[in-house]
Structures are given as C-alpha cells and as structure tokens.
Protein backbone atom coordinates (compact mmCIF):
# COMPACT_ATOMS: atom_id res chain seq x y z
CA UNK A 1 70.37 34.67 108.34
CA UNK A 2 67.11 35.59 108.27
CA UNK A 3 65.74 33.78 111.26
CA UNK A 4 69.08 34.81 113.37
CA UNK A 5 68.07 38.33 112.76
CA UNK A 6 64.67 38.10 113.73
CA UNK A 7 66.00 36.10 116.90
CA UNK A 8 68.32 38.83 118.03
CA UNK A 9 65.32 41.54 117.40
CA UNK A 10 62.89 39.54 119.61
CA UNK A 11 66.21 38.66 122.12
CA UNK A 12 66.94 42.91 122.51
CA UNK A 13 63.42 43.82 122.50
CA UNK A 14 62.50 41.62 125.56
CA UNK A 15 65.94 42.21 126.96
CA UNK A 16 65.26 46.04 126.43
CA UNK A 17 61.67 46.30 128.16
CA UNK A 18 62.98 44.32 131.21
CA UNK A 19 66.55 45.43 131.62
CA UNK A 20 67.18 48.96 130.09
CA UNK A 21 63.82 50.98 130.87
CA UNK A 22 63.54 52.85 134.45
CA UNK A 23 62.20 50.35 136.29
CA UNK A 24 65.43 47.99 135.22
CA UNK A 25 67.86 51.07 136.71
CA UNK A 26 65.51 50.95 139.46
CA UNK A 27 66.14 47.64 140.04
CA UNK A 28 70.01 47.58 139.52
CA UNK A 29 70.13 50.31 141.63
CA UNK A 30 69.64 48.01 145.01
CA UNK A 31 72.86 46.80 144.65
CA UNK A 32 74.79 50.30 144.16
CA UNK A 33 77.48 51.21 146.75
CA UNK A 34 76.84 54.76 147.71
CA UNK A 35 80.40 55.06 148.26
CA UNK A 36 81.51 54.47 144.97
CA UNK A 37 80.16 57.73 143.45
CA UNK A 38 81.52 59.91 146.57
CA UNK A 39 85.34 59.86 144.79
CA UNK A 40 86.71 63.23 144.04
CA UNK A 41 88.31 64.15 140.50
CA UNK A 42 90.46 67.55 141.67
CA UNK A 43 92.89 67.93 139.78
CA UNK A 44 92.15 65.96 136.37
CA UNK A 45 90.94 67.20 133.52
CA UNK A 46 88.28 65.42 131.56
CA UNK A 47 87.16 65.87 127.71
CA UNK A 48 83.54 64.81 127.22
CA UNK A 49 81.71 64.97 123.39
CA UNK A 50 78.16 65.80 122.93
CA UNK A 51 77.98 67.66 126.52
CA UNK A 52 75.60 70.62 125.96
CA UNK A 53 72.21 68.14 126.15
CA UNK A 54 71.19 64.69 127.60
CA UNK A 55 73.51 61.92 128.75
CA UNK A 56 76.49 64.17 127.65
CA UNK A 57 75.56 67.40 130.00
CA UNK A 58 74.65 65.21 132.91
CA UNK A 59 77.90 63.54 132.70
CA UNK A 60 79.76 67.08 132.17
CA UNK A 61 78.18 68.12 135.21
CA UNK A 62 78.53 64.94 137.55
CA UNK A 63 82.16 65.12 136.96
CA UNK A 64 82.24 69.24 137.12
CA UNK A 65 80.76 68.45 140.36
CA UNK A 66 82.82 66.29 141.64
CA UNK A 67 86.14 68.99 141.31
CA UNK A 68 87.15 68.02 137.59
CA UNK A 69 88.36 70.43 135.19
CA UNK A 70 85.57 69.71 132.25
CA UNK A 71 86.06 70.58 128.79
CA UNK A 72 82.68 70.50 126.85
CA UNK A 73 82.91 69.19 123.29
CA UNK A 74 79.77 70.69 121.66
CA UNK A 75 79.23 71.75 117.52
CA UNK A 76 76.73 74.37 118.47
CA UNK A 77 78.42 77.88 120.18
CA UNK A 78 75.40 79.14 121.54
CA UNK A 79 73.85 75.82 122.87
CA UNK A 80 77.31 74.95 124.58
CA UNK A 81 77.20 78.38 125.78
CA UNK A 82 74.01 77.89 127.78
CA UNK A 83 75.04 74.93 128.64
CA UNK A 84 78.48 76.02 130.60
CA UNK A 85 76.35 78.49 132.31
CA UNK A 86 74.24 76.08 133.70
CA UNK A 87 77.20 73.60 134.88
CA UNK A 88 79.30 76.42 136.12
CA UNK A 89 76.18 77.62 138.47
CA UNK A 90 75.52 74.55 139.56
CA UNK A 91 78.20 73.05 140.43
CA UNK A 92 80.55 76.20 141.46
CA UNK A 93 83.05 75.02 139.39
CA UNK A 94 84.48 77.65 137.38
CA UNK A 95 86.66 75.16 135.44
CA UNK A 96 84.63 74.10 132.73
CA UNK A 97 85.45 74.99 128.99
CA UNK A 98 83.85 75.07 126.16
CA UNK A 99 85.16 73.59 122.98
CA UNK A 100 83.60 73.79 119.59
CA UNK A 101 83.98 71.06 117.10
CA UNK A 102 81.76 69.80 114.39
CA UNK A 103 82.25 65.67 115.00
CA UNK A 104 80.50 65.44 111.36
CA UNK A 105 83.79 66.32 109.76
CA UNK A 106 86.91 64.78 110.35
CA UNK A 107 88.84 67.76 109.69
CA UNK A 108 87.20 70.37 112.26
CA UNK A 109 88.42 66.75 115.01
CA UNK A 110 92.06 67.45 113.36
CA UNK A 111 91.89 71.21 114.13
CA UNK A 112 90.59 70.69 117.39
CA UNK A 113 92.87 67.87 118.74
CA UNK A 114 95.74 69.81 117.40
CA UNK A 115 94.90 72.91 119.08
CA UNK A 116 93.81 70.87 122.43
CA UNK A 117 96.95 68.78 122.23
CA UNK A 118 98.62 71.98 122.04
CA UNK A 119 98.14 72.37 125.34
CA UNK A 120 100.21 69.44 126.46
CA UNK A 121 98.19 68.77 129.39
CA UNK A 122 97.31 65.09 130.84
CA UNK A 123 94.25 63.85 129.45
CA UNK A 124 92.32 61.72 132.37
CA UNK A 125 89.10 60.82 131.13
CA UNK A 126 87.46 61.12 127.66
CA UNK A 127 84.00 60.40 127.22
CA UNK A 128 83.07 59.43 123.66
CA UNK A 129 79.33 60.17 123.90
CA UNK A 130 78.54 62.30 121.20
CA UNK A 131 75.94 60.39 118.64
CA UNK A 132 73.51 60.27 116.06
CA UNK A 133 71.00 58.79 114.58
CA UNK A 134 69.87 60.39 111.38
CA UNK A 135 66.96 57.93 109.37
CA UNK A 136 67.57 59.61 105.71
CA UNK A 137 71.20 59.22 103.88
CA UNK A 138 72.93 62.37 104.11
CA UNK A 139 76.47 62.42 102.53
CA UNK A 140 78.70 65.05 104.69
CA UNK A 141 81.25 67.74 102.33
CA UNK A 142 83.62 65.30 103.05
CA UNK A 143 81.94 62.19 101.14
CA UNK A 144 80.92 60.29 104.66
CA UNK A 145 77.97 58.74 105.69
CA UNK A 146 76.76 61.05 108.72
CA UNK A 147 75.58 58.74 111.24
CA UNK A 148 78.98 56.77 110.76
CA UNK A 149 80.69 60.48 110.34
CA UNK A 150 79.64 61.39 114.29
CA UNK A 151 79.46 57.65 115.81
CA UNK A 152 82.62 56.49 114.24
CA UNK A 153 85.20 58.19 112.14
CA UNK A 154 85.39 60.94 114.77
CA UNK A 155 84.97 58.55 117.96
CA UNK A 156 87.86 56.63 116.38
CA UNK A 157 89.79 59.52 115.20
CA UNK A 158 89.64 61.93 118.24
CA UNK A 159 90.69 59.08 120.41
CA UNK A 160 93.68 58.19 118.67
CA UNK A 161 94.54 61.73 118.37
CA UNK A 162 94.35 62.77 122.01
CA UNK A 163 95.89 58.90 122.75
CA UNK A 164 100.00 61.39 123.31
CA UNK A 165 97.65 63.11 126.48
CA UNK A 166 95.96 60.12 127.43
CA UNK A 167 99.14 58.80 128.23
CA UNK A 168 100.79 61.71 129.80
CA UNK A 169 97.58 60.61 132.83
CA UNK A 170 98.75 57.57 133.05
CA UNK A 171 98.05 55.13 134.85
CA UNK A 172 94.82 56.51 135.87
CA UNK A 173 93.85 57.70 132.37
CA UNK A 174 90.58 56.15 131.00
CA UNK A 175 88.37 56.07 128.05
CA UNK A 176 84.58 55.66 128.03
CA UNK A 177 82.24 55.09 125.12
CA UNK A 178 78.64 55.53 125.33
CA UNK A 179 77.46 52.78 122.62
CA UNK A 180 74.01 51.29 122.95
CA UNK A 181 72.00 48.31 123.62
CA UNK A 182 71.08 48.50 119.83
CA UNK A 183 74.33 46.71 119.23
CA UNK A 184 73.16 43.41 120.21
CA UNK A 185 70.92 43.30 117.38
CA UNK A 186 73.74 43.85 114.65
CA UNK A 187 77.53 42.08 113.94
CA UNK A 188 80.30 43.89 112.85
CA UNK A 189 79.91 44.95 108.94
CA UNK A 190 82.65 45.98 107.01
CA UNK A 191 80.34 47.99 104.80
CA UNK A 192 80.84 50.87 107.34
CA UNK A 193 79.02 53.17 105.44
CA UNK A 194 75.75 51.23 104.49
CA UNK A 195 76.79 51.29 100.91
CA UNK A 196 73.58 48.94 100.22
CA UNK A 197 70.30 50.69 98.23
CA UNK A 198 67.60 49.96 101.23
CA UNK A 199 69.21 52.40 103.67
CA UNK A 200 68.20 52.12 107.36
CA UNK A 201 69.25 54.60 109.86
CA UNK A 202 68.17 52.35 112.62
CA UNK A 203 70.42 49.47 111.52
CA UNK A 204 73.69 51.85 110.30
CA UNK A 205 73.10 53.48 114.49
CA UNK A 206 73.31 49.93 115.18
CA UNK A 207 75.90 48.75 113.49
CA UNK A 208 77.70 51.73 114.70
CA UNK A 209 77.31 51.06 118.17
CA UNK A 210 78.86 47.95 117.22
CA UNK A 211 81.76 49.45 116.09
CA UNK A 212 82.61 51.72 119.24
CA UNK A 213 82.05 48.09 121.56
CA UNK A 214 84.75 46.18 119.16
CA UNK A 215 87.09 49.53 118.82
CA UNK A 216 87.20 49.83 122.84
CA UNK A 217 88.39 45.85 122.66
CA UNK A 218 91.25 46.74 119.62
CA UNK A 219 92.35 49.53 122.06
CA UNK A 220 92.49 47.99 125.16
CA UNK A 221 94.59 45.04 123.29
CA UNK A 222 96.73 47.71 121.48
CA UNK A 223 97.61 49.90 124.54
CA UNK A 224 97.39 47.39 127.85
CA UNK A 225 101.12 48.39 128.71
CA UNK A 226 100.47 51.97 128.56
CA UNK A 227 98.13 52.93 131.23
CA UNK A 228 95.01 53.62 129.61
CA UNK A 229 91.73 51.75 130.26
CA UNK A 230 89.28 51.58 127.50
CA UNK A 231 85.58 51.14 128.54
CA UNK A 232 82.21 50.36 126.61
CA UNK A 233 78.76 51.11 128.26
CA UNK A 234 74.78 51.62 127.42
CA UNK A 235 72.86 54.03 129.53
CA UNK A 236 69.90 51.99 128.98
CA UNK A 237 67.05 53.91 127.39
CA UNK A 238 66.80 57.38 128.46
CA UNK A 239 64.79 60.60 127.56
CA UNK A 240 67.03 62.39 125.83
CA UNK A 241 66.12 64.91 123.40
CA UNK A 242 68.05 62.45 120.51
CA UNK A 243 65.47 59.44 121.59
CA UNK A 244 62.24 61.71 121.24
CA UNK A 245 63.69 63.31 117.83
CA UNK A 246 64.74 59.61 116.57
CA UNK A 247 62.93 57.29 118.16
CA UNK A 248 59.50 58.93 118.86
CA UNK A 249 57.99 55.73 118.57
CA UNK A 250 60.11 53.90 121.09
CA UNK A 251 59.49 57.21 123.07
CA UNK A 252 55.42 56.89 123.45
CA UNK A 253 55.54 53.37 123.74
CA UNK A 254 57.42 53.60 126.72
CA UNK A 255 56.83 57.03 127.95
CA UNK A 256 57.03 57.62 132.28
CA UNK A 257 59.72 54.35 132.26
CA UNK A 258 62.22 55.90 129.96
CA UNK A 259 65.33 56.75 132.51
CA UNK A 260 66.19 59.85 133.23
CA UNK A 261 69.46 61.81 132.16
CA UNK A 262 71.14 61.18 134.99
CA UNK A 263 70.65 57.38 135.31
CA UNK A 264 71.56 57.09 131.68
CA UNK A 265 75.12 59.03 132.85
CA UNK A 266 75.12 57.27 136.32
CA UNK A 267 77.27 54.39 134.63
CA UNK A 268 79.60 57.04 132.82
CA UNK A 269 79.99 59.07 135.62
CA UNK A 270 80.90 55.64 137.96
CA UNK A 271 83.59 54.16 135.17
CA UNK A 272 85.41 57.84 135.52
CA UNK A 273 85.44 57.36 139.23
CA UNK A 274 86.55 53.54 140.02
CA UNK A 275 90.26 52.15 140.74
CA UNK A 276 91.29 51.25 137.63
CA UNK A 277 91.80 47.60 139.37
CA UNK A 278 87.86 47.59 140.00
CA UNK A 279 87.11 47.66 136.10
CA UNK A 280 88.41 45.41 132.80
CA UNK A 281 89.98 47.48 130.05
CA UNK A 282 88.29 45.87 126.56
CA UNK A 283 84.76 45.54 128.52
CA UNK A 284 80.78 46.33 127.62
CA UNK A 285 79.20 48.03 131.25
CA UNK A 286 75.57 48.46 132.01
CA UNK A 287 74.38 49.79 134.85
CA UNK A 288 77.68 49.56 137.02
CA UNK A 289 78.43 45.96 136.03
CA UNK A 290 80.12 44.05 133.15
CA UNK A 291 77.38 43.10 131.04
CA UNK A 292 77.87 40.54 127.94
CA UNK A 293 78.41 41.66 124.69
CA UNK A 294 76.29 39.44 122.90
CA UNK A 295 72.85 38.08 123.15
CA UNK A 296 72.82 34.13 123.39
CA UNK A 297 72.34 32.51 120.46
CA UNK A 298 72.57 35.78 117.80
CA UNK A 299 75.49 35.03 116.27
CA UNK A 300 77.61 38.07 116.94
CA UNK A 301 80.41 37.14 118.14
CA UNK A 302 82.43 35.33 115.51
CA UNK A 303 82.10 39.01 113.56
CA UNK A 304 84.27 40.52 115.74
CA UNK A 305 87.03 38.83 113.63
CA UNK A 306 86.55 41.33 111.15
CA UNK A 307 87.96 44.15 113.74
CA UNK A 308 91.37 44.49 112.46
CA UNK A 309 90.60 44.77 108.51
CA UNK A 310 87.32 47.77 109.70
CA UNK A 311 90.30 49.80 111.84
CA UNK A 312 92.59 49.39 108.68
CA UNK A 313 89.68 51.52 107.08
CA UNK A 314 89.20 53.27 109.48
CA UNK A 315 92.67 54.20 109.70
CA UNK A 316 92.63 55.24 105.51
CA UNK A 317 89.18 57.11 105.92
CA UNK A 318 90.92 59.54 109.05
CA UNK A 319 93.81 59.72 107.67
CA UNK A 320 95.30 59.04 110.74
C-alpha cells in the first residue's frame, strides 16, 4: 500500500511538471484545430458554478462570448456582481445572470435548483467547476465535511437536480466537470468525509476529484438513452487565485509556467462546443483529448467498483 502510494505520487508529480504546466498546454496546443472553438452557442443557455474568479469566469465569459445565455453560479453577491459587469462589457452580451448559491450547504443547492427549475427552460451545458480545497477540518451547519460539501455533495446534488432541464436540451445537452490531475494520486474511498484522525486537505481534494471522474462515468451509464453527455476534464495547473491561496507552495515552485485562466478553461470551453459525436459520454479530457484515468501501475482502477455503494451515500447525505 505503502509503496503504491508513493509510486502514484512520484507517477503525478513527473506527469504534472511535463504534461499539466504551461509549457505542456503549449505543447498540446500544436495540434488544436482553430476551427473547433469558432462554434456559436445562440440560443442555449448554460449554468456554470464558481464563475466570478479563475477557470470558472474565463469559462463564463468564453461561452458569453460566443452568444450563450450564461447564468453565473457564485456564493458571494458582490464578487459575482463585479464579475457580470466585467463579462457583460466584454463580451456585449447582455444575457448573463447572476445566481447566488452557497455550494457549502446542500440546502441553499435545493432552493436554488427549485427556483431555477422553476423556470422550465432547457438546460444545455452545466459546468461543475466550483471547488475547494480547505487544509484544516471545518464541519459546515449542516454536519459535512467542507471540501467534500463544495466538490461533492453539491456537484452531485445540483446535477441530479437540474438532470428534468438537462433533458428538456436534449440531445445536445452536456455536462462538464472540472476535476483535477490530483485524482491520479488517490482511489475511490468510501470514507467520503475523511472520517480518519490525521486529516489532510490535500488528500480529501484528491479523493474528491476522484469522485466527480467516477460520478461523470455512473451518469453517463445511468442516462446514455436520454441525450445527455457527461464529461470529466483537468485544466492542468493554472494560476488561479484557489492555487496561490492553497497551494502556495506548488505556486512558487512553478511560478511563470503555471497556465493561465484561459488555457485552464480552453478544454471546458471546447467540450461545450463539439458535436456530441466528436466526444465519449463517461470520459476524463485534458487538453482537448481523452486522457486516461489512471496512472500505470497505481492501482486505481479496480476502486472504481466501489461507485455504486459511494452514490447510494451520496444519494442519503442529499437527500435526493
């Protein structure tokens, strides 16, 4: 156990410095069709978490700018506020929302799917990209783990309840995940919330991650007659204003090849634009390709056995 840990540490961390830093994108980027990213969205409305900073507001505005109707999913008013402003005068589009929801508590995602489903309007596109990494346990009001709070039980739970409006958009409708490379270095654990005494943010944001890859897999099994395509991706390793708060070390270490905001969205933004025929429903992207789900060799992939039995849980912890 030990030594298969270590492995898949040593495995990401070379993987990471070669393959997820600027120079990777840079790389990856030879082979990028110019054409793909030229697709227009009029007329479809798109739901993206976590938009008023990094990856999330340079997705919200490469889709406002591309002639979607953009609804921002941000916790903080005046933040999101600023944030709108900015999209709206930069992209002319004047149909951009704000939403405010808390993703820390499951019942502010009730309230807000319920009034947003209220609307009964066809759901395109939702980006799951909201996340956090917090090192310290902190319990929520509602008795949850925070970092599995934001990256899971609300991932899981607003997707399932906006699933009626997904399907109204069918068949183009689409769901996209922002997980993380981190994932490769954890398997699925049914001890969702870290229940253990030597907590480690680090490893639960992992572990997380891990989750939202093997949840996007359960979905696209559970709904491939209905016209939704579910979608897992990492932006690679951007400077976002998360990575400097939570990672400051991985920040300096690699400071001037971090990628910027909008290569870490450039995959987002692409999966919202492609034929549905171009991309697998169930699969992990990086950098406009398929890219594996496991590292060779790090013992991951028998975990994902447990997937059925952690959306069970899921499923009781929602109250879905």
């Amino acid at each position: 156990m030990f030594i298969q840990k270590a492995w898949r540490t040593a495995a990401f961390g070379v993987y990471g410095f070669t393959q997820f830093t600027k120079s990777g994108f840079v790389e990856h980027a030879k082979k990028f069709r110019e054409e793909d990213m030229q697709i227009r969205l009029d007329g479809k409305n798109c739901l993206v978490t976590g938009a008023n900073s990094g990856i999330g507001f340079a997705t919200a505005e490469g889709l406002a700018s591309r002639g979607a109707t953009v609804y921002m999913l941000c916790r903080n008013k005046e933040r999101g506020e600023t944030a709108l402003s900015q999209i709206r005068s930069t992209t002319g589009n004047m149909n951009v929302h704000l939403e405010i929801c808390d993703l820390s508590s499951i019942s502010e995602v009730k309230s807000f799917a319920t009034k947003f489903s209220s609307t009964d309007k066809p759901l395109h596109v939702l980006v799951n990209n909201a996340g956090l990494l917090e090192h310290k346990r902190v319990t929520t009001p509602e008795g949850l783990e925070l970092n599995f709070a934001v990256n899971v039980a609300a991932t899981y739970a607003l997707t399932e309840l906006v699933m009626p409006l997904l399907e109204k958009a069918a068949p183009d409708a689409r769901v996209i995940t922002v997980s993380s490379g981190g994932m490769y270095t954890e398997p699925l654990n049914k001890d969702l919330q870290f229940s253990g005494n030597n907590f480690d943010g680090t490893q639960q944001y992992a572990r997380n991650k891990r989750v939202q890859v093997a949840l996007t897999e359960r979905w696209s099994e559970k709904c491939s007659n209905k016209g939704v395509g579910f979608y897992s991706m990492h932006p690679g390793w951007a400077d976002t204003p998360g990575v400097s708060k939570s990672l400051p070390g991985l920040s300096e270490k690699i400071s001037g090849n971090l990628r910027s905001n909008d290569e870490g969205a450039d995959t987002v933004i692409w999966l919202a634009l492609q034929p549905k025929e171009k991309l697998t429903s169930g699969s992990f992207y990086f950098d406009r390709a398929e890219a594996p789900k496991h590292l060779k060799f790090a013992g991951t992939a028998a975990s994902h056995g447990q997937t059925g039995s952690i959306v069970d849980s899921l499923h009781s912890i929602c109250s879905i």
